[in-house]
N, C-alpha and C. Protein backbone atom coordinates (compact mmCIF):
# COMPACT_ATOMS: atom_id res chain seq x y z
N UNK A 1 -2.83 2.75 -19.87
CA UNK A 1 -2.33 4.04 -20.28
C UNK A 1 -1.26 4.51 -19.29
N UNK A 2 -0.40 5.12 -19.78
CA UNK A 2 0.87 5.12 -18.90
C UNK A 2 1.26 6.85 -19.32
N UNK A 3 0.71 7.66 -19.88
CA UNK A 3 0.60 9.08 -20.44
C UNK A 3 1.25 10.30 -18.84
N UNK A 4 0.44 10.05 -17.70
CA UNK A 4 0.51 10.40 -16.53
C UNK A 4 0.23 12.02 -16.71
N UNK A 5 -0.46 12.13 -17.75
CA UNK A 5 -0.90 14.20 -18.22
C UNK A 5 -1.55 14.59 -16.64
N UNK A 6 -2.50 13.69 -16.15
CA UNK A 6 -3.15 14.22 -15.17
C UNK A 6 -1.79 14.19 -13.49
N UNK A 7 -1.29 13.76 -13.84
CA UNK A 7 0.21 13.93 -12.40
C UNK A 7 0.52 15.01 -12.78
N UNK A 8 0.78 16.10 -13.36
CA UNK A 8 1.30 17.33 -13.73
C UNK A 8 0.62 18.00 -14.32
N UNK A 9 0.07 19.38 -13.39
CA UNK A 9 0.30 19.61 -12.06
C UNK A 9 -0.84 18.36 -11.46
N UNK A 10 -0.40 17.97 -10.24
CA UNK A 10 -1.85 17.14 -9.45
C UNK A 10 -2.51 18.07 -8.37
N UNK A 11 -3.96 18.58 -8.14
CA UNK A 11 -4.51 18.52 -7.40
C UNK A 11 -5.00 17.57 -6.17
N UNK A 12 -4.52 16.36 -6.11
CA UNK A 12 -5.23 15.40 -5.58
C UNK A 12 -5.16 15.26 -4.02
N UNK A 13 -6.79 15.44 -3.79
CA UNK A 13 -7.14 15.71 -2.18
C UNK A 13 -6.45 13.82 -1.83
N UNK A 14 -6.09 13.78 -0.61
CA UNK A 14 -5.91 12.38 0.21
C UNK A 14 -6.53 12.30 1.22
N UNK A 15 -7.61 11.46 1.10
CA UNK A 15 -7.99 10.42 2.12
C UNK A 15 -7.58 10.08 3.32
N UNK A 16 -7.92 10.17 4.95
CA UNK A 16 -6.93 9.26 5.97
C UNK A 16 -6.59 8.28 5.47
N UNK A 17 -6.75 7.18 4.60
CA UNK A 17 -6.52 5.96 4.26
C UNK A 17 -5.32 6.25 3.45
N UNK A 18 -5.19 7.16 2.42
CA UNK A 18 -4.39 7.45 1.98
C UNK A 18 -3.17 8.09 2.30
N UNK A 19 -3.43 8.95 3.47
CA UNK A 19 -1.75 9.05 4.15
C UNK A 19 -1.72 7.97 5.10
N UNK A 20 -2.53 7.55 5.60
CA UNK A 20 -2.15 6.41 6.26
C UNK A 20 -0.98 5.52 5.41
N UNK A 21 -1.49 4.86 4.08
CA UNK A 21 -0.41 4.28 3.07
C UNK A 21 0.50 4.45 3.20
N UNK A 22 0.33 5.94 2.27
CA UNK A 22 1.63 6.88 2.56
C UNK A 22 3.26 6.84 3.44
N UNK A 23 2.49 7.09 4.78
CA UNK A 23 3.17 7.15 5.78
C UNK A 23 3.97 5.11 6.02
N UNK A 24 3.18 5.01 5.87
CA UNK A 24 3.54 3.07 6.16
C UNK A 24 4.89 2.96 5.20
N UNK A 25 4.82 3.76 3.89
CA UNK A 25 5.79 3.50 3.01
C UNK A 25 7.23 3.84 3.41
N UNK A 26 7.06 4.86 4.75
CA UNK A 26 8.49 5.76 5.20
C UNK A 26 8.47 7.07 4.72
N UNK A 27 7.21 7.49 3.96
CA UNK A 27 7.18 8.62 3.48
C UNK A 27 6.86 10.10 4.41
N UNK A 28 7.68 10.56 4.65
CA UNK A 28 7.55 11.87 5.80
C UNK A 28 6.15 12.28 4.83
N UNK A 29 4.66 12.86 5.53
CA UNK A 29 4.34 13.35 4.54
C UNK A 29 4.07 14.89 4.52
N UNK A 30 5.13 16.08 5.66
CA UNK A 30 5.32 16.86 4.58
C UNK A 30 6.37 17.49 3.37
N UNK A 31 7.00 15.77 3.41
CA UNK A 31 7.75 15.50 2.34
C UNK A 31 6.84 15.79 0.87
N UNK A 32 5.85 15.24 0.78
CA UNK A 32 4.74 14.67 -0.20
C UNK A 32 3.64 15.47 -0.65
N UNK A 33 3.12 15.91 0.46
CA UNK A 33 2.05 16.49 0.90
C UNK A 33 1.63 18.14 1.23
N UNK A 34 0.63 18.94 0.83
CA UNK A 34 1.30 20.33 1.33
C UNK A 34 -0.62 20.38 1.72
N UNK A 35 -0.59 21.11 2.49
CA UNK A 35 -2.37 21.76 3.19
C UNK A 35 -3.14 21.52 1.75
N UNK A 36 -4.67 21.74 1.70
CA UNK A 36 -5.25 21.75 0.80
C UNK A 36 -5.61 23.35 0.87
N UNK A 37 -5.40 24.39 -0.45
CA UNK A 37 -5.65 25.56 -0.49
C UNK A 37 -7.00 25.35 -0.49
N UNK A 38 -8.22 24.82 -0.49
CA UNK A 38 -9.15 24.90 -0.96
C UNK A 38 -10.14 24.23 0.38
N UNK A 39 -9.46 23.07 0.59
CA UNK A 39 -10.32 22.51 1.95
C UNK A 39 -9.35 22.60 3.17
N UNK A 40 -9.87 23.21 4.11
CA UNK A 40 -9.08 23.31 5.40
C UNK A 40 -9.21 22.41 6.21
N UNK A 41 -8.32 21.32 6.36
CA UNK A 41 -8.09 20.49 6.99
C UNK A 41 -7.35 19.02 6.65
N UNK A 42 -7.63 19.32 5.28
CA UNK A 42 -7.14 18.65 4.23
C UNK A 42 -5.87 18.56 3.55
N UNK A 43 -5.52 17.63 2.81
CA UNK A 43 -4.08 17.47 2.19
C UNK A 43 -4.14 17.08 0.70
N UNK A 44 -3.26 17.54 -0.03
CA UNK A 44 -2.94 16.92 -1.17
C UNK A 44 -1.69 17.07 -1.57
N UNK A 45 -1.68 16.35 -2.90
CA UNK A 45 -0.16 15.98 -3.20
C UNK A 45 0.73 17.12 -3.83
N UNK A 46 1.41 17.01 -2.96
CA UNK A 46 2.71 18.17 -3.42
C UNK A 46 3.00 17.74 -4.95
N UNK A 47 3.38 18.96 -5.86
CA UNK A 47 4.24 18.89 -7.13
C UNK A 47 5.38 19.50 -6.58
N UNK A 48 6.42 18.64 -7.31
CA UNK A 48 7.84 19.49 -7.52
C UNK A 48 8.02 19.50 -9.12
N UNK A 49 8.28 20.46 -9.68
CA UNK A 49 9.25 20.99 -10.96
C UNK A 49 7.31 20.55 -11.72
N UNK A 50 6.54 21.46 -11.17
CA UNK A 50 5.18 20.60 -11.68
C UNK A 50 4.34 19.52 -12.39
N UNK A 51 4.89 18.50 -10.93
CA UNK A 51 4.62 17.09 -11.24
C UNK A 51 4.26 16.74 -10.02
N UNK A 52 3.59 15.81 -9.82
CA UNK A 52 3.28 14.77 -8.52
C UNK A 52 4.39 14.19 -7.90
N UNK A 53 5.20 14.57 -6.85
CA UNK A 53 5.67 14.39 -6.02
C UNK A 53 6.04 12.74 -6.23
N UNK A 54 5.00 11.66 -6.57
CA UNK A 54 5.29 10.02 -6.46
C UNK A 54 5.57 9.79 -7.87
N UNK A 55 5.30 11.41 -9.24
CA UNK A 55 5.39 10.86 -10.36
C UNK A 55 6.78 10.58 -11.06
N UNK A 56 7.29 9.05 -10.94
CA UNK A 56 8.79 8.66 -11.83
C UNK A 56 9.49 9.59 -12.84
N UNK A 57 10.40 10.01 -13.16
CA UNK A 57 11.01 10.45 -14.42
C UNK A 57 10.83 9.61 -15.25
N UNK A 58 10.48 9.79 -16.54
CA UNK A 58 10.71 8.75 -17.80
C UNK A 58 11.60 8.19 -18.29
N UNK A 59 12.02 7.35 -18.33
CA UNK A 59 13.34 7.10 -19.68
C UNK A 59 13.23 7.31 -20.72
N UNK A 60 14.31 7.27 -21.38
CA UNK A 60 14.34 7.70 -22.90
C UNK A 60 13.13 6.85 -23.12
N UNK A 61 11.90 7.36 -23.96
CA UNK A 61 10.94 6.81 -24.79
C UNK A 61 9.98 5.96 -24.00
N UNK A 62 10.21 5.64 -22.72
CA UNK A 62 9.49 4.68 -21.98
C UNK A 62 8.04 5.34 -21.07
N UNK A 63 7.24 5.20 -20.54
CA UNK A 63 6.40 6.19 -19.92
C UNK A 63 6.48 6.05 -18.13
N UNK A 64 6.19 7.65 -18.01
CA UNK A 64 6.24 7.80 -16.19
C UNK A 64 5.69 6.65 -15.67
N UNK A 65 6.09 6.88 -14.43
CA UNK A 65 5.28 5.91 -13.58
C UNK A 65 5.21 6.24 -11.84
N UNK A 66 3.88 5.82 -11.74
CA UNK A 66 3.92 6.01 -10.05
C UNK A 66 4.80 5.55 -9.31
N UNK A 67 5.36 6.09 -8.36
CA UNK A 67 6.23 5.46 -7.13
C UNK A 67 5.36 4.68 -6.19
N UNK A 68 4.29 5.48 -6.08
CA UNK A 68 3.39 4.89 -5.01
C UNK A 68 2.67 3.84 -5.33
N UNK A 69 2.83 3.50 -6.73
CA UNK A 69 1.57 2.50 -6.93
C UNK A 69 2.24 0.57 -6.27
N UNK A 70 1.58 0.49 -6.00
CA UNK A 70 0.13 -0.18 -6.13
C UNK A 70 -1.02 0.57 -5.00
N UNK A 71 0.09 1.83 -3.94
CA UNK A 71 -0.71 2.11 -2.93
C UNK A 71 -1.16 3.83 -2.80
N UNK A 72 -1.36 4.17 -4.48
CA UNK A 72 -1.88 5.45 -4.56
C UNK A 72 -2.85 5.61 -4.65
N UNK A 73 -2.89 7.08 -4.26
CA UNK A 73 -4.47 8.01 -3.26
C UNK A 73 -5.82 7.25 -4.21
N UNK A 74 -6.82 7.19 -3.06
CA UNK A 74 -7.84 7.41 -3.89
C UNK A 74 -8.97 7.35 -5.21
N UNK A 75 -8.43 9.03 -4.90
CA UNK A 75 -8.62 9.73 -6.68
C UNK A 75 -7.97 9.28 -7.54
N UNK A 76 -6.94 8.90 -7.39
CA UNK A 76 -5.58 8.71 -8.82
C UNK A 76 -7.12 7.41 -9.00
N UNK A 77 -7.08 6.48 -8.21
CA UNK A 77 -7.92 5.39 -8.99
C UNK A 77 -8.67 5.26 -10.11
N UNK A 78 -9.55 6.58 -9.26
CA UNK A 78 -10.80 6.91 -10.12
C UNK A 78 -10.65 7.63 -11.14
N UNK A 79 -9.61 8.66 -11.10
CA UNK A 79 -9.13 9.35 -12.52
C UNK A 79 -9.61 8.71 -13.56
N UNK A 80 -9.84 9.17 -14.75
CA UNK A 80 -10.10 10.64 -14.91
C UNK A 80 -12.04 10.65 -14.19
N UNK A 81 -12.55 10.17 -13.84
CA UNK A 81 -14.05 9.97 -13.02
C UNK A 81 -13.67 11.26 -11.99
N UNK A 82 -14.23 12.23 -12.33
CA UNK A 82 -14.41 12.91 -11.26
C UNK A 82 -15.22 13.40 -10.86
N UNK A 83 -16.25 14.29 -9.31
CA UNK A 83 -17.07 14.88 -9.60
C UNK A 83 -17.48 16.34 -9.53
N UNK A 84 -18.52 16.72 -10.03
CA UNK A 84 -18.79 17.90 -10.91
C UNK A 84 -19.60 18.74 -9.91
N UNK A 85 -19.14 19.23 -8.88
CA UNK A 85 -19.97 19.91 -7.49
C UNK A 85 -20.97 21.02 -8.25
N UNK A 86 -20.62 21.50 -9.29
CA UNK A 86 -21.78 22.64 -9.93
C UNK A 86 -22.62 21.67 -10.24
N UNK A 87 -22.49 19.93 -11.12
CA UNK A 87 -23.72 19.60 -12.11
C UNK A 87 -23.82 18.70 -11.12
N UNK A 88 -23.12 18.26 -9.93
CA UNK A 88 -23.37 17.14 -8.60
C UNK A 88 -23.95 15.78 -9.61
N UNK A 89 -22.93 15.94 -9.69
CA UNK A 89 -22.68 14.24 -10.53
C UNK A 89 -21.14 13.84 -11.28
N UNK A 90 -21.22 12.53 -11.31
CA UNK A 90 -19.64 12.55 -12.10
C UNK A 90 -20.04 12.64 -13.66
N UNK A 91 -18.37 13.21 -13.87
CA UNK A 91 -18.10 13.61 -14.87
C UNK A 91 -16.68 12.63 -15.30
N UNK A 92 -16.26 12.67 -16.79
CA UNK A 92 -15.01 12.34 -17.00
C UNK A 92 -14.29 13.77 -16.91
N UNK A 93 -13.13 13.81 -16.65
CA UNK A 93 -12.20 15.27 -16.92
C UNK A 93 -11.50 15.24 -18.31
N UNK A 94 -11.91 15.84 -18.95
CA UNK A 94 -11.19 15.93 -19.84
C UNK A 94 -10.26 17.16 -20.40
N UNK A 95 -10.05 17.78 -19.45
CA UNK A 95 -9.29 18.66 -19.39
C UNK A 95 -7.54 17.69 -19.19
N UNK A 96 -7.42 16.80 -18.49
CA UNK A 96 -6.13 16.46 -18.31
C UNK A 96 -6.09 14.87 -18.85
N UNK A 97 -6.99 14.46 -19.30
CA UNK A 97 -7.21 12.78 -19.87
C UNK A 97 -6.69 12.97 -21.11
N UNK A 98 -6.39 12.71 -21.70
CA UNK A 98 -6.22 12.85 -23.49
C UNK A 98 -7.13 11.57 -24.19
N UNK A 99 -6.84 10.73 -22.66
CA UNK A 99 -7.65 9.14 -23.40
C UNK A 99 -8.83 9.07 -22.58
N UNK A 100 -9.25 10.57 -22.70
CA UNK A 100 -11.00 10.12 -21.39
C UNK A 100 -11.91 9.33 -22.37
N UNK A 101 -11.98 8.98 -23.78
CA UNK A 101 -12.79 8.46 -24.37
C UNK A 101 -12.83 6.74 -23.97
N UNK A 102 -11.45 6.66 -23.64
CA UNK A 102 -11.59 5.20 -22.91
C UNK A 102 -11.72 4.85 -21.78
N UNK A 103 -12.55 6.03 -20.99
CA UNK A 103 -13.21 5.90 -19.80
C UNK A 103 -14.82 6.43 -19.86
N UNK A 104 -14.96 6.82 -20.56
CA UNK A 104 -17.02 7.36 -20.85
C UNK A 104 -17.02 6.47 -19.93
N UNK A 105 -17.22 4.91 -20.26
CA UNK A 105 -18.41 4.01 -19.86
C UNK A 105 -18.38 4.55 -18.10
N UNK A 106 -17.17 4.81 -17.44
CA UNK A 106 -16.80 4.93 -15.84
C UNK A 106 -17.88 5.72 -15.53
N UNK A 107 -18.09 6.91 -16.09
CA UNK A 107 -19.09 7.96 -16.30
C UNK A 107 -20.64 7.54 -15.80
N UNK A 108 -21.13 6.80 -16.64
CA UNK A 108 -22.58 5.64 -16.43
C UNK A 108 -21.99 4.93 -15.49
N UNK A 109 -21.40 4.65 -14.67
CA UNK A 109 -21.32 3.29 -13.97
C UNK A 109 -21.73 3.70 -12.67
N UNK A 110 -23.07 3.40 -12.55
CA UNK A 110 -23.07 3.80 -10.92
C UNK A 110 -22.59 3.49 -9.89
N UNK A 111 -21.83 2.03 -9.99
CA UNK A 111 -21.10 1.70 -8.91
C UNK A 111 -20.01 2.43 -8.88
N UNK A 112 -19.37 2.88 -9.67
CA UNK A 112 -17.81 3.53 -9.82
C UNK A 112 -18.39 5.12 -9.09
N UNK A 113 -19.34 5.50 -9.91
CA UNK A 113 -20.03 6.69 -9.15
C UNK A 113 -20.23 7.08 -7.75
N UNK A 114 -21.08 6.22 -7.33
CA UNK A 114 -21.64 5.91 -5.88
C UNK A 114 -20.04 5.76 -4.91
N UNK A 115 -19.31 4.75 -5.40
CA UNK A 115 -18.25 4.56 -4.86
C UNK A 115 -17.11 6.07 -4.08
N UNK A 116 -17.57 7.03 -5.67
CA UNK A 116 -16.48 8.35 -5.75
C UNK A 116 -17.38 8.85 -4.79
N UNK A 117 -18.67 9.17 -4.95
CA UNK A 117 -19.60 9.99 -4.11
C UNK A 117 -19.02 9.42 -2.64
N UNK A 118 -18.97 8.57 -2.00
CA UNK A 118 -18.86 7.67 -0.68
C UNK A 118 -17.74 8.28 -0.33
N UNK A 119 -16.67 8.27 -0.80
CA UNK A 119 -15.43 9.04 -0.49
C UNK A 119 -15.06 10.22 -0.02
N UNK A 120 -15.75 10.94 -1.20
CA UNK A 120 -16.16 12.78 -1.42
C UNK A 120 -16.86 12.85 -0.12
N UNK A 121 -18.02 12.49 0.01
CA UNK A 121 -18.95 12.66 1.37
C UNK A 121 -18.42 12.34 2.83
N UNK A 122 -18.67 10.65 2.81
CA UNK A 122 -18.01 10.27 3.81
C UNK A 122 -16.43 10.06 4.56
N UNK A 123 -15.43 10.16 3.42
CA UNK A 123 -14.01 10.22 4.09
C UNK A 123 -13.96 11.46 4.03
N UNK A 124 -13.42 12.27 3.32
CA UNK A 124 -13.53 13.99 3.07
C UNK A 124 -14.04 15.06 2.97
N UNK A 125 -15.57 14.49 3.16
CA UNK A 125 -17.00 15.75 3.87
C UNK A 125 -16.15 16.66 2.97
N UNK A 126 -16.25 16.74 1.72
CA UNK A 126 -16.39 17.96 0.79
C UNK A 126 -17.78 17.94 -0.08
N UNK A 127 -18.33 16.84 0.00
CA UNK A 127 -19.76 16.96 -0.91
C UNK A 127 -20.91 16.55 0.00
């Protein structure tokens, strides 16, 4: 899926691992990057013209694309898998997926789960 609904606007917290990347690429990151309003200490990805900062312009008819990929954050991975701090479990988002139906199964997968939880907890002590 190449849609990129969830890059605009992005919330997406980063990982040390993830500006680490980042930065390796030449990327100033508060080129990229702006504080996290929400977690203090934290970073996520800047939008400009409300979009993700790494998200490509389209061509005529063709679909966005990451700049950063193969070495973007995280979360982008796990998208749309996210988790649900009120029901403390993952969820799909379907607020910004249009195609979360072709991710349910991510949902049940406890490894994909466990994995997001590991992150959330242990890199970014938000859960």
């Amino acid at each position: 899926m190449a849609c990129a609904a969830c890059c605009m606007p992005t919330e997406m917290l980063l990982t040390p691992n993830d500006l680490t990347r980042i930065a390796a690429r030449g990327v100033p990151l508060d080129a990229c990057t702006i504080p996290s309003p929400q977690y203090p200490g934290l970073r996520v990805l800047k939008n400009v013209k409300g979009r993700c900062y790494f998200l490509k312009e389209s061509r005529i008819g063709g679909p966005h694309a990451c700049s950063l990929y193969p070495d973007h954050p995280t979360g982008c991975r796990y998208f749309p898998l996210i988790y649900d701090v009120d029901k403390h479990r993952c969820i799909i988002d379907k607020r910004y997926c249009k195609h979360y139906r072709d991710f349910l199964a991510m949902a049940s997968d406890s490894t994909c789960c466990k994995a997001l939880e590991r992150v959330l907890r242990d890199e970014l002590r938000v859960i």
